[in-house]
Protein backbone atom coordinates (compact mmCIF):
# COMPACT_ATOMS: atom_id res chain seq x y z
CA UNK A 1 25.07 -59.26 -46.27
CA UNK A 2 22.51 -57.07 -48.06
CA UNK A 3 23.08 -56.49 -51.54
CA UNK A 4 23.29 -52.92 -51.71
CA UNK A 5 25.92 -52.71 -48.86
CA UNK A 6 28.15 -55.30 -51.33
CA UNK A 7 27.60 -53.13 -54.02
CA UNK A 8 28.53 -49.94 -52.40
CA UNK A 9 31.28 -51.56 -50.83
CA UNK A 10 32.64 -52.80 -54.20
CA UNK A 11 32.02 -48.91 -55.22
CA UNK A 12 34.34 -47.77 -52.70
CA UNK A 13 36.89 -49.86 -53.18
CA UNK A 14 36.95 -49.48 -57.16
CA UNK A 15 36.92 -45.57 -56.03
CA UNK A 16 39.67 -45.49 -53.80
CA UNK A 17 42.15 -48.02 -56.23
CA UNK A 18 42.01 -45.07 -59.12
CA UNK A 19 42.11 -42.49 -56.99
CA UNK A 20 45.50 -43.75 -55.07
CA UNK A 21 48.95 -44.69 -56.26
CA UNK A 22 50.67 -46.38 -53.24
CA UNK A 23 49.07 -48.72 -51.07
CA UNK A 24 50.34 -49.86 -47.33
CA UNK A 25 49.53 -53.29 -46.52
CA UNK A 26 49.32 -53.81 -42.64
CA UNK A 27 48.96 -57.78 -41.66
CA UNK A 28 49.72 -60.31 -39.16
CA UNK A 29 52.42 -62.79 -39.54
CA UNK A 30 50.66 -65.91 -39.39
CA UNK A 31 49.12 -68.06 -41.81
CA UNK A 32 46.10 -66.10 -42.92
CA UNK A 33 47.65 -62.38 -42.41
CA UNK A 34 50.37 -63.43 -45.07
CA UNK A 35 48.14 -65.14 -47.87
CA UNK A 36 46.08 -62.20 -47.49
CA UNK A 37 48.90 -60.04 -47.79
CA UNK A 38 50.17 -61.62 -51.08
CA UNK A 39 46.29 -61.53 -52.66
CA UNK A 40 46.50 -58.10 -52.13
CA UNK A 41 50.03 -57.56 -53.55
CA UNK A 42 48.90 -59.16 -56.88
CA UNK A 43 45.78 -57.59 -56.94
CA UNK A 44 46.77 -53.84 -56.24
CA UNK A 45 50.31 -54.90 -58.75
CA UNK A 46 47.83 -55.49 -61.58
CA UNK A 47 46.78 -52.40 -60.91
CA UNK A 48 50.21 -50.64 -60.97
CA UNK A 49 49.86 -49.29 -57.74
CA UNK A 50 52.81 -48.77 -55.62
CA UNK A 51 52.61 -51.30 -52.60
CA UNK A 52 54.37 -50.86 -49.10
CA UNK A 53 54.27 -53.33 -46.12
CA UNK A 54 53.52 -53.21 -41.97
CA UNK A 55 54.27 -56.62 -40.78
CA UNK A 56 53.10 -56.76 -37.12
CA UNK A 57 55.24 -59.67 -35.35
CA UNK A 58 52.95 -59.81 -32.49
CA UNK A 59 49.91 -58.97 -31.04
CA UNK A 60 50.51 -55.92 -28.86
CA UNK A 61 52.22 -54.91 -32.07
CA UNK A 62 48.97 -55.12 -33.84
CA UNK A 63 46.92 -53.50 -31.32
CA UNK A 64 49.42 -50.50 -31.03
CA UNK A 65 49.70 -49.21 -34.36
CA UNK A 66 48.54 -46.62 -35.12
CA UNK A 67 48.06 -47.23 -39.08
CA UNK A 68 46.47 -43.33 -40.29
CA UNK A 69 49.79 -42.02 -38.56
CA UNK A 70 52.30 -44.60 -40.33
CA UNK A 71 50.07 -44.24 -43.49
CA UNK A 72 50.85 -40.33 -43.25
CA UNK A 73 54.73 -40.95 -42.94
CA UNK A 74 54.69 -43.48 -45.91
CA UNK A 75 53.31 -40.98 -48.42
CA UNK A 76 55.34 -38.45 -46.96
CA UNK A 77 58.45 -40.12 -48.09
């Protein structure tokens, strides 16, 4: 990957962490959707952020979704 797309993709990220409070993890229950899912637990918990969960149990479930719209209704709570 070229360098300057890391870097302004390391940018973004470091952007959107302060700018946000809550965070909705969407992942896949199987092996590499949940260790993903926990990384990004601690990570966003050392940041204090507020951290909510979309656990797709299948496939279809996965392809579905429709994460802006359930995104919307978690902040909205």
């Amino acid at each position: 990957m070229d360098e300057s797309i890391k870097k302004k993709s390391i940018e973004n990220v470091r952007d959107y962490i302060s700018k946000n409070n809550d965070f909705t993890i969407f992942y896949h229950f199987d092996t590499d959707g949940i260790v993903r899912a926990a990384l990004m637990t601690e990570v966003l918990k050392k940041f204090k952020k507020g951290v909510y969960y979309y656990r797709a149990t299948n496939y279809e479930d996965y392809e579905k979704m429709n994460i802006e719209e359930y995104s919307y209704n978690i902040n909205s709570m």
